[in-house]
Protein backbone atom coordinates (compact mmCIF):
# COMPACT_ATOMS: atom_id res chain seq x y z
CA UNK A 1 -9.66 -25.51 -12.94
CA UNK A 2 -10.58 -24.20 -9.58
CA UNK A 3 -13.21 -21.60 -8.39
CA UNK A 4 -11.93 -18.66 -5.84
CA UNK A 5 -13.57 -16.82 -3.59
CA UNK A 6 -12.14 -13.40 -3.10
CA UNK A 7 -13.50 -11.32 -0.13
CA UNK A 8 -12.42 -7.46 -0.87
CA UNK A 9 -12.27 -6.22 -3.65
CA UNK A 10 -9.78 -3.43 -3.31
CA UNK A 11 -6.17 -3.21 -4.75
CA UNK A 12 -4.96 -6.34 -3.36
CA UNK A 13 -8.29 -8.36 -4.18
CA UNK A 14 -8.42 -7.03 -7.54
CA UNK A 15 -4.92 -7.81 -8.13
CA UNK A 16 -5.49 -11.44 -6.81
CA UNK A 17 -8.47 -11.79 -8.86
CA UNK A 18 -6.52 -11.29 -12.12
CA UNK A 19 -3.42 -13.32 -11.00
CA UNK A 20 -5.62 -16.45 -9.87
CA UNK A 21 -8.05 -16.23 -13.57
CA UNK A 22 -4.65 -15.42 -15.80
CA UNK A 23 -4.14 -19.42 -14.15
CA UNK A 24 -7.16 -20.52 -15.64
CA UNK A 25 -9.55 -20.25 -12.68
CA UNK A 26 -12.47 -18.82 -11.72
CA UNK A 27 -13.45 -15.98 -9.24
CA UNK A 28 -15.94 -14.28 -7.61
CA UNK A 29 -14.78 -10.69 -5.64
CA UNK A 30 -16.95 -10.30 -3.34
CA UNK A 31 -16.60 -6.38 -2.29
CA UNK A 32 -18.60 -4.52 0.11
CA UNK A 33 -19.29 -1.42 -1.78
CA UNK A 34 -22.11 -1.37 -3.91
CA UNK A 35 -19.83 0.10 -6.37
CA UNK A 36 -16.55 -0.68 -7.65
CA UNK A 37 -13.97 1.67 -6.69
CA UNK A 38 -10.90 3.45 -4.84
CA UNK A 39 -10.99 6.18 -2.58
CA UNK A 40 -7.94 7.85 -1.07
CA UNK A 41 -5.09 9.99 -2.34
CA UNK A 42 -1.54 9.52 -3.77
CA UNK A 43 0.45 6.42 -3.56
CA UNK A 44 4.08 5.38 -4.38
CA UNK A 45 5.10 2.69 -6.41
CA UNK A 46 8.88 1.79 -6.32
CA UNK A 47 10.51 -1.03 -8.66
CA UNK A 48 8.56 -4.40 -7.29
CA UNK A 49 5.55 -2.73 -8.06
CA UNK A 50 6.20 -2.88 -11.83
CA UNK A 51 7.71 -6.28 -11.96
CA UNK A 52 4.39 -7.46 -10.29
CA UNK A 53 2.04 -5.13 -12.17
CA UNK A 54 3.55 -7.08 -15.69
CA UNK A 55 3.29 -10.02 -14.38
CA UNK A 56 -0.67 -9.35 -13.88
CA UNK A 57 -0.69 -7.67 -17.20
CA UNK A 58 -1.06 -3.89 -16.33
CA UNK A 59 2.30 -2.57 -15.73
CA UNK A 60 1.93 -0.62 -19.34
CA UNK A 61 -1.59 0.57 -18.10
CA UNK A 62 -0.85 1.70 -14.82
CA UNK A 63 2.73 3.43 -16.43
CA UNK A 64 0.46 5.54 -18.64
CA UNK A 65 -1.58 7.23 -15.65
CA UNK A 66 1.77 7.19 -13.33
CA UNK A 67 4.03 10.07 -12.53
CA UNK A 68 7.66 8.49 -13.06
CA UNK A 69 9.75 10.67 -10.23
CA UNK A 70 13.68 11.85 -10.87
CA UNK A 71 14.35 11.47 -7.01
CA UNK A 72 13.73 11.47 -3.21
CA UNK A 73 14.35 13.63 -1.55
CA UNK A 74 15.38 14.27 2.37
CA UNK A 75 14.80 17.80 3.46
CA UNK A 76 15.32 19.17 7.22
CA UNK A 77 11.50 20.18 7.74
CA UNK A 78 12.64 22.98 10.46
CA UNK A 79 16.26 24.25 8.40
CA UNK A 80 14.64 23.83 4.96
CA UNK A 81 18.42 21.81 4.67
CA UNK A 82 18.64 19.64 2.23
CA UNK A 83 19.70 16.63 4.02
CA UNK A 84 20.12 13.51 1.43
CA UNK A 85 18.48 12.91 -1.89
CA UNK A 86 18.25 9.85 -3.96
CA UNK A 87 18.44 9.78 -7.38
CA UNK A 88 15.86 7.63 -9.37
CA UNK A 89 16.85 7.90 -13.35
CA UNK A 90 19.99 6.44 -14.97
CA UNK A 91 22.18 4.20 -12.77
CA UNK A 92 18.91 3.58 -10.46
CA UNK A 93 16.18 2.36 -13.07
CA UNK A 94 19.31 0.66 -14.85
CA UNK A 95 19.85 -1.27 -11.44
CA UNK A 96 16.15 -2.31 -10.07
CA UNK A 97 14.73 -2.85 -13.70
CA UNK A 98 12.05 -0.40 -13.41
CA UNK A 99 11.11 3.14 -12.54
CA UNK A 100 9.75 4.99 -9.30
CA UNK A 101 6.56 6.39 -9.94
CA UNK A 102 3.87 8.50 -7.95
CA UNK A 103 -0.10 7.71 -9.24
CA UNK A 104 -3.32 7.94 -7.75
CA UNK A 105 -4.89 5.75 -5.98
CA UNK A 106 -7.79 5.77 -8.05
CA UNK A 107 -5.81 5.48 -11.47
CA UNK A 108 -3.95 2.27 -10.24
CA UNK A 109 -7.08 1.12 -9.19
CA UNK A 110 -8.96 1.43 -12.26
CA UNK A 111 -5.97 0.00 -14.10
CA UNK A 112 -6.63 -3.51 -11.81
CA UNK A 113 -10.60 -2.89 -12.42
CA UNK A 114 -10.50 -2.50 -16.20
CA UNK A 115 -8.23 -6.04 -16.12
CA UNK A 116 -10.79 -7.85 -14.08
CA UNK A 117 -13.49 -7.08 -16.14
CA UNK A 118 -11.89 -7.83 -19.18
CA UNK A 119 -11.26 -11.43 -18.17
CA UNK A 120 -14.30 -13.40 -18.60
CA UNK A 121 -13.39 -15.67 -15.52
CA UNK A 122 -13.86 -13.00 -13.07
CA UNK A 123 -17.25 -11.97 -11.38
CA UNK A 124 -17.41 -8.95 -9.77
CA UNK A 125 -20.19 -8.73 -7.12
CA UNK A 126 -20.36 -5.53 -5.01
CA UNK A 127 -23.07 -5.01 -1.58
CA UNK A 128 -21.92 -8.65 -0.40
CA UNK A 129 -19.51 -7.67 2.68
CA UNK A 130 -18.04 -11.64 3.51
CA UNK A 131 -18.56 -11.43 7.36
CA UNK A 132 -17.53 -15.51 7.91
CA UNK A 133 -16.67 -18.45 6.40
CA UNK A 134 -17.20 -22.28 6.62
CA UNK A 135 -15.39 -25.10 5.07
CA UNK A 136 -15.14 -28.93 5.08
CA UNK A 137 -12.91 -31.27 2.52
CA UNK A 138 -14.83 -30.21 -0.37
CA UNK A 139 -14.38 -26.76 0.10
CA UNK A 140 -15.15 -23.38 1.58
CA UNK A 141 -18.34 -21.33 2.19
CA UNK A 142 -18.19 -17.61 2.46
CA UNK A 143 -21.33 -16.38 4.04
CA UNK A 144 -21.92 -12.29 3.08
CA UNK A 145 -23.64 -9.85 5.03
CA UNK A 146 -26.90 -10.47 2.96
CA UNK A 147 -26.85 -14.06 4.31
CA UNK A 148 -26.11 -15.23 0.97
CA UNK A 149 -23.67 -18.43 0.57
CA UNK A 150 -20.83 -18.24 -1.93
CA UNK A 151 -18.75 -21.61 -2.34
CA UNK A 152 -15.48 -22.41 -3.94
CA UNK A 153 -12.54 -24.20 -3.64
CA UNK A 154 -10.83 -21.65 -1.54
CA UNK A 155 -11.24 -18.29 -0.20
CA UNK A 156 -8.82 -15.28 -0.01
CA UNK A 157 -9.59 -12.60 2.49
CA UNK A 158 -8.58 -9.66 1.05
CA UNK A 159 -10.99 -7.38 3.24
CA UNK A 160 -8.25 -5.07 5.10
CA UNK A 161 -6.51 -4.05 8.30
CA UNK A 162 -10.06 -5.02 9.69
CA UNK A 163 -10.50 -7.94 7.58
CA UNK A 164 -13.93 -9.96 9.18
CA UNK A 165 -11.86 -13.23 7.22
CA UNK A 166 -8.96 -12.40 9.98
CA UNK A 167 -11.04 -12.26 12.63
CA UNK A 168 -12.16 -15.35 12.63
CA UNK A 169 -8.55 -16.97 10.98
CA UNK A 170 -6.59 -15.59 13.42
CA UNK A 171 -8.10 -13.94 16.44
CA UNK A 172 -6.04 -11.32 17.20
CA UNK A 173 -8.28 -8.41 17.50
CA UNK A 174 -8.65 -4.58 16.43
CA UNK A 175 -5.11 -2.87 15.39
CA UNK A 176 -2.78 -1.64 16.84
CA UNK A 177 -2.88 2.00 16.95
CA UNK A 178 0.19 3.80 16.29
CA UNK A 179 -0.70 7.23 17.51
CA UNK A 180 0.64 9.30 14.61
CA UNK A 181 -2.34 11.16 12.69
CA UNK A 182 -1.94 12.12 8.71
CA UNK A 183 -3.43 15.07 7.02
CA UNK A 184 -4.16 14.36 3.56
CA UNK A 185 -5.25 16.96 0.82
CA UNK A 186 -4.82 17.29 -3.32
CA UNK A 187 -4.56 20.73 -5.16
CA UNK A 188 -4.53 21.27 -8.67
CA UNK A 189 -0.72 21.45 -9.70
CA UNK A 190 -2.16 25.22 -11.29
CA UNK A 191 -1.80 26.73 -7.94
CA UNK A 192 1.39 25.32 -7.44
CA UNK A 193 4.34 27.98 -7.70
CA UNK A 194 6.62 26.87 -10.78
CA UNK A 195 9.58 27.15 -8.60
CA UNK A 196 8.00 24.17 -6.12
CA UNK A 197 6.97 22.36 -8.89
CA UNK A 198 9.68 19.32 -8.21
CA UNK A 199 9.45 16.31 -10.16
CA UNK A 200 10.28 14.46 -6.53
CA UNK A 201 9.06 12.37 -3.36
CA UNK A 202 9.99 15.29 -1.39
CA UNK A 203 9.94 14.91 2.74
CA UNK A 204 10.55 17.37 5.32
CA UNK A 205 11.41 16.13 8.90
CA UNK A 206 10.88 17.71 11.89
CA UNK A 207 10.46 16.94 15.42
CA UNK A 208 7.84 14.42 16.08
CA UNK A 209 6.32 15.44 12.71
CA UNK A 210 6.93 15.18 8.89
CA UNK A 211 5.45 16.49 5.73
CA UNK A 212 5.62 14.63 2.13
CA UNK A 213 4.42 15.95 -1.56
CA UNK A 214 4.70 15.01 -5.67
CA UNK A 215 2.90 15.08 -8.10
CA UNK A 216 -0.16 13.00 -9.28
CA UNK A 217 -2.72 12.21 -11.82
CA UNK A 218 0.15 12.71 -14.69
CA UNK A 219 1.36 15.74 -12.68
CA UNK A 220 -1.71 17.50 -12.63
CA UNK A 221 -2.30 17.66 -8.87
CA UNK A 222 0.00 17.44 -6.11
CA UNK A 223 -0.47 14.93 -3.33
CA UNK A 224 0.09 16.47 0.42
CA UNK A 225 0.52 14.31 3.04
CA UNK A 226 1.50 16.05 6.62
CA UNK A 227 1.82 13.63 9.77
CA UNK A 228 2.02 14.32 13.26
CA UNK A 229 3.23 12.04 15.76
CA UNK A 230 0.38 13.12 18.51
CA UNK A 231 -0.09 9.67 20.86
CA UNK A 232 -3.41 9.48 19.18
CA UNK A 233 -4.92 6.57 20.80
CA UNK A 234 -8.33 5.94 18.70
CA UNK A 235 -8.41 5.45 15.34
CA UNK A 236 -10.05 7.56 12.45
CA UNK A 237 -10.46 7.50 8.94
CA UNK A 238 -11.08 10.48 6.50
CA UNK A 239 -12.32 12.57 9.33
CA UNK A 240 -12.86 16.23 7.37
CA UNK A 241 -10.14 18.88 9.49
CA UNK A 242 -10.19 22.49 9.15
CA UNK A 243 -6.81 24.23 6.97
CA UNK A 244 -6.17 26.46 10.20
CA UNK A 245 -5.98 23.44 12.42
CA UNK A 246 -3.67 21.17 10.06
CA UNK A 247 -1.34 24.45 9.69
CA UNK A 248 -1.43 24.30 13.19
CA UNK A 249 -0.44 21.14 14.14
CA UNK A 250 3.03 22.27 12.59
CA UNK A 251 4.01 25.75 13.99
CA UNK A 252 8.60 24.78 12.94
CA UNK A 253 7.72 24.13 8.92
CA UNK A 254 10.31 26.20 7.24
CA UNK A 255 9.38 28.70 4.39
CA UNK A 256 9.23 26.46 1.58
CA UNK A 257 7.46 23.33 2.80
CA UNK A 258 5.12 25.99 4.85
CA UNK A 259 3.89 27.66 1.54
CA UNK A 260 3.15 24.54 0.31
CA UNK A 261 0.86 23.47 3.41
CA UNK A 262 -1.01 26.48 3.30
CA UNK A 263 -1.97 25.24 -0.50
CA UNK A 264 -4.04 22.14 1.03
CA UNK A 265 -7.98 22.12 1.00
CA UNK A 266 -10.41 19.37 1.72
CA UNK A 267 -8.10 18.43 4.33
CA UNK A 268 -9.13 14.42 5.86
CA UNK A 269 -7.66 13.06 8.82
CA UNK A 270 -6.62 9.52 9.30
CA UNK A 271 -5.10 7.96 12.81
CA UNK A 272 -2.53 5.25 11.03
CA UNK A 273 -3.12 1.28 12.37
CA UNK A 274 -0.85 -1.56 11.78
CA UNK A 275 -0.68 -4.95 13.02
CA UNK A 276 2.32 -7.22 14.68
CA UNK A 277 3.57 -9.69 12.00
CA UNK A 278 2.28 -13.36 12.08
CA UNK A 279 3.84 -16.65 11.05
CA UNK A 280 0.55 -18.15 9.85
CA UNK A 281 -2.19 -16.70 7.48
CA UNK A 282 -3.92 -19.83 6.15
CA UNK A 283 -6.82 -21.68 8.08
CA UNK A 284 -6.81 -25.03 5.31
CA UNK A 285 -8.31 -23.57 2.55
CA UNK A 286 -8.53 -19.97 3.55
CA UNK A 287 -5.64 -17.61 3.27
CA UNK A 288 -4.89 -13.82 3.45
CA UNK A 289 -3.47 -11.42 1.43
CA UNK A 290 -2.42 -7.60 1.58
CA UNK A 291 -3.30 -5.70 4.42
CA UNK A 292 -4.87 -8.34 5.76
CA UNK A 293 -2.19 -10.55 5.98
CA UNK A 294 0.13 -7.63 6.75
CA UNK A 295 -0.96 -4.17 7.09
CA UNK A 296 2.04 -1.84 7.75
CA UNK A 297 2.45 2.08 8.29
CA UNK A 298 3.39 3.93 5.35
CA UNK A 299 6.95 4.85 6.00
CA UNK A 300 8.24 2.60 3.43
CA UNK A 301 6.09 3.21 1.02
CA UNK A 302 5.57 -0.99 0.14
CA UNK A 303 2.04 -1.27 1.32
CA UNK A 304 -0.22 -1.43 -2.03
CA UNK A 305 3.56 -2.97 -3.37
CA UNK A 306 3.68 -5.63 -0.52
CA UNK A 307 0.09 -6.59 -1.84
CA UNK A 308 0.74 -7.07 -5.71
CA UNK A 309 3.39 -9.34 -4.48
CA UNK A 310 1.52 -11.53 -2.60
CA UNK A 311 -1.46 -11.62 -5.82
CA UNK A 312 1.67 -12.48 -7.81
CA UNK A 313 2.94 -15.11 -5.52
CA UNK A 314 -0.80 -16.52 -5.42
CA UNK A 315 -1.29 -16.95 -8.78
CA UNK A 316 1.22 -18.90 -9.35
CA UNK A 317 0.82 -21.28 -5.98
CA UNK A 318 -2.52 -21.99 -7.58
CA UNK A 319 -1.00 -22.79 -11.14
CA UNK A 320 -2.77 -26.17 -12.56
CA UNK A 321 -4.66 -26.57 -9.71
CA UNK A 322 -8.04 -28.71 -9.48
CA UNK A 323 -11.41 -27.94 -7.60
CA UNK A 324 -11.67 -31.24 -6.62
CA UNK A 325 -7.67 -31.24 -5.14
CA UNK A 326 -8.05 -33.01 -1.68
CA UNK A 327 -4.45 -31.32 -0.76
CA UNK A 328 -5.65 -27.61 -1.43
CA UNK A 329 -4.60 -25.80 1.50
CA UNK A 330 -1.02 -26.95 0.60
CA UNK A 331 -0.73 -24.73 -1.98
CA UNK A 332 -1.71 -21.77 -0.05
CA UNK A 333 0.73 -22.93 3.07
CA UNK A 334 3.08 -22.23 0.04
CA UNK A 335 2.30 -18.96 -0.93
CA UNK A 336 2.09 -18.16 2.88
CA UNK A 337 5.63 -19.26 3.33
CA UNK A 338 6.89 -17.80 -0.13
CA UNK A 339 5.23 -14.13 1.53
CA UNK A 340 6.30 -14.82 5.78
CA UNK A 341 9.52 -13.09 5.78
CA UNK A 342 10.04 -10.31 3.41
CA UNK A 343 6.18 -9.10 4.91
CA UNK A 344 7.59 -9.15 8.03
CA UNK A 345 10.64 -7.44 7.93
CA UNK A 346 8.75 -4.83 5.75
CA UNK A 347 6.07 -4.36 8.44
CA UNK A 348 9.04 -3.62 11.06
CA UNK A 349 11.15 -1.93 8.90
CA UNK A 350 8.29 0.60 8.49
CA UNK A 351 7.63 1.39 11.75
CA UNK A 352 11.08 1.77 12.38
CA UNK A 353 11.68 4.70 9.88
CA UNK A 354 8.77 6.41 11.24
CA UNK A 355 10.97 6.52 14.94
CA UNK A 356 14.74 6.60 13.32
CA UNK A 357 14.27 8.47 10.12
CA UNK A 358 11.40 10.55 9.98
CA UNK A 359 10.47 11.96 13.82
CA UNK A 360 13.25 12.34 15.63
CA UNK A 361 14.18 15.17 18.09
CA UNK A 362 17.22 17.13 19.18
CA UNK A 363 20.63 15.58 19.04
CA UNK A 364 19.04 12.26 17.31
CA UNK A 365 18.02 14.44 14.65
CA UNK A 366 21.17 15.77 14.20
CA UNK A 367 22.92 12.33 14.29
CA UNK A 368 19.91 11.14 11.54
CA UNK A 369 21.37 14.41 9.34
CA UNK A 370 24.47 13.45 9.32
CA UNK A 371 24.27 9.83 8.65
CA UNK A 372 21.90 10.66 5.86
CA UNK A 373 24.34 12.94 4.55
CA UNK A 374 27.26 10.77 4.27
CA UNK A 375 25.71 7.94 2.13
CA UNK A 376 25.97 7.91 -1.82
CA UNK A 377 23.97 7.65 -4.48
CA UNK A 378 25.24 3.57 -4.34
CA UNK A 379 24.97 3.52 -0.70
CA UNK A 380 21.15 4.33 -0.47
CA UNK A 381 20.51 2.31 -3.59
CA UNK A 382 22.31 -0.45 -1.16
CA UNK A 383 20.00 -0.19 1.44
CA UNK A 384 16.90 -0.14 -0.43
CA UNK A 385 17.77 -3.30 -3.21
CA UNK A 386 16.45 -5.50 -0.72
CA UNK A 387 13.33 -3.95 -1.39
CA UNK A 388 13.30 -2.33 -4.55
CA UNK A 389 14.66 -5.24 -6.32
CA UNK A 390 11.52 -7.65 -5.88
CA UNK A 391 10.80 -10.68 -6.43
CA UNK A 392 12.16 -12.40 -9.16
């Protein structure tokens, strides 16, 4: 048995936490937050979610708070065309072994919280923000922002796209800044007209812009998401934005998607950061995980998916290991190398979709339509099984 040090305790450390202690260890999350807990909006969950979520234990738990979705669909954001749409019952769920479901941040993450407190080898310890580590052949201090010490065998920095355990692992500075800007807001599904009530991912593309809703919270609100590829060039997080200004910032939105926007309240802004994929996240026996191994833009959807993987993949690189193992770092080279290329190509994948799929202008917006158009059902389940299909 082995004692883990967990720095973050959002999704991905939470998910680690329960992975690692299902092996028989021990572990300490050390979160920032005083409290325990997930802010944020809607997120998608395809296939490899599930697959990973029962291997940690919660797939049933996080199925009961999901919205399971019938399809995705591809909408021309100016035409109100319906451009492609992918079918996600029968032939698909048959295929990748699981449904494609739509939750709430805060559902999945209380799903992964309820787990971790259930297991008696996990501590939970909120206010201590890791801000650097030391480590020697015995192990691995994690010093907090208190100036406390926490020691263990190894230490997992699960802190983020601006993960303090990165910083000093790798050295590669603030993200990158991709200059699109999202507009986020959730309505009650009441004030919703029945006739847009779609039990979809549904996205409208436009020029330099797109806009993406379903439903949440067991399809009692309905997620907004509208983003706007501006050349932002600072980041910003949850910035409160006036309704006029967001309805502004897309003057072509066709009649449907339009009525829709105007719906959104509470509106927060974020300016969306990635990173360039590394080879190497492990300093001996410190390692990353999630976004801060790999943080990507959301145009695949595989984020919070990318980071159950790598809990998954954790856990079981740490199976019937010892606290006093001299070759510790090993096992996490292993997970690191299990996790290198399918991050990677996700992380570039993303950003690609953003510029090929989702903002394109003109005549490369016409040629997108009609690609999209011509593919199957089979075809676009082709091109995703790479993805959807996980890892098995």
């Amino acid at each position: 048995m082995a004692n883990i040090l967990i720095a973050g305790g959002g999704i991905g450390g939470l998910a680690a936490a329960i992975s690692i202690a299902r092996q028989g260890h021990t572990v300490t999350v050390l979160e920032r937050s005083e409290v325990f807990g997930e802010v944020g909006a809607g997120i998608q969950l395809g296939p490899n979610a599930f697959l990973a979520l029962d291997r940690l234990g919660v797939g049933t738990a996080v199925r009961e708070r999901a919205v399971l979705i019938d399809e995705l669909r591809f909408m021309d954001g100016v035409t109100g065309e319906r451009v492609a749409s992918m079918p996600l019952t029968g032939a698909y769920r048959e295929r990748f072994g699981n449904p494609y479901a739509v939750v709430h941040r805060g559902d999945l993450y209380q799903a992964l919280l309820d787990a971790c407190r259930a297991h008696p080898g996990v501590l939970l310890l909120g206010g201590n923000y890791v801000v650097r580590y030391a480590q020697d052949h015995a192990g691995v201090t994690a010093v907090t922002c208190t100036g406390r010490e926490f020691h263990g065998d190894a230490l997992i920095g699960a802190d983020g796209i601006r993960s303090a355990v990165r910083r000093q692992l790798v050295g590669d500075g603030a993200p990158r800044v991709s200059g699109h800007t999202i507009y986020r807001s959730v309505i009650p599904m009441e004030r919703v007209p029945e006739e847009l009530r779609w039990n979809s991912v549904t996205l409208w593309a436009g020029p330099k812009w797109h806009f993406v809703h379903y439903p949440i919270a067991s399809g009692k609100s309905l997620n907004l998401a509208a983003t706007r590829d501006d050349a932002a060039t600072e980041a910003m997080t949850g910035v409160l934005v006036d309704a006029g200004q967001v309805a502004a910032e897309f003057p072509d939105l066709g009649d449907a998607a339009r009525r829709l926007l105007a719906l959104g309240e509470n509106w927060r802004a974020w300016v969306l950061c990635d990173r360039d994929p590394i080879a190497g996240w492990t300093d001996g026996r410190v390692a990353l995980l999630g976004d801060a191994a790999h943080p990507m833009l959301q145009y695949a959807a595989q984020g919070a998916c990318m980071a159950l993987e790598d809990a998954v993949l954790l856990g079981e690189a740490l199976a019937g290991a010892e606290g006093g193992e001299p070759a510790f770092g090993r096992r996490l080279e292993k997970y690191n190398a299990g996790r290198r290329e399918r991050t990677c190509r996700t992380q570039l994948v993303a950003r690609e979709m953003g510029r090929q799929l989702y903002h394109p202008t003109g005549e490369a917006a016409l040629a997108r339509n009609e690609m999209l158009s011509s593919l199957s059902a089979e075809d676009l389940y082709d091109k995703v099984d790479w993805l959807h299909a996980g890892v098995r």
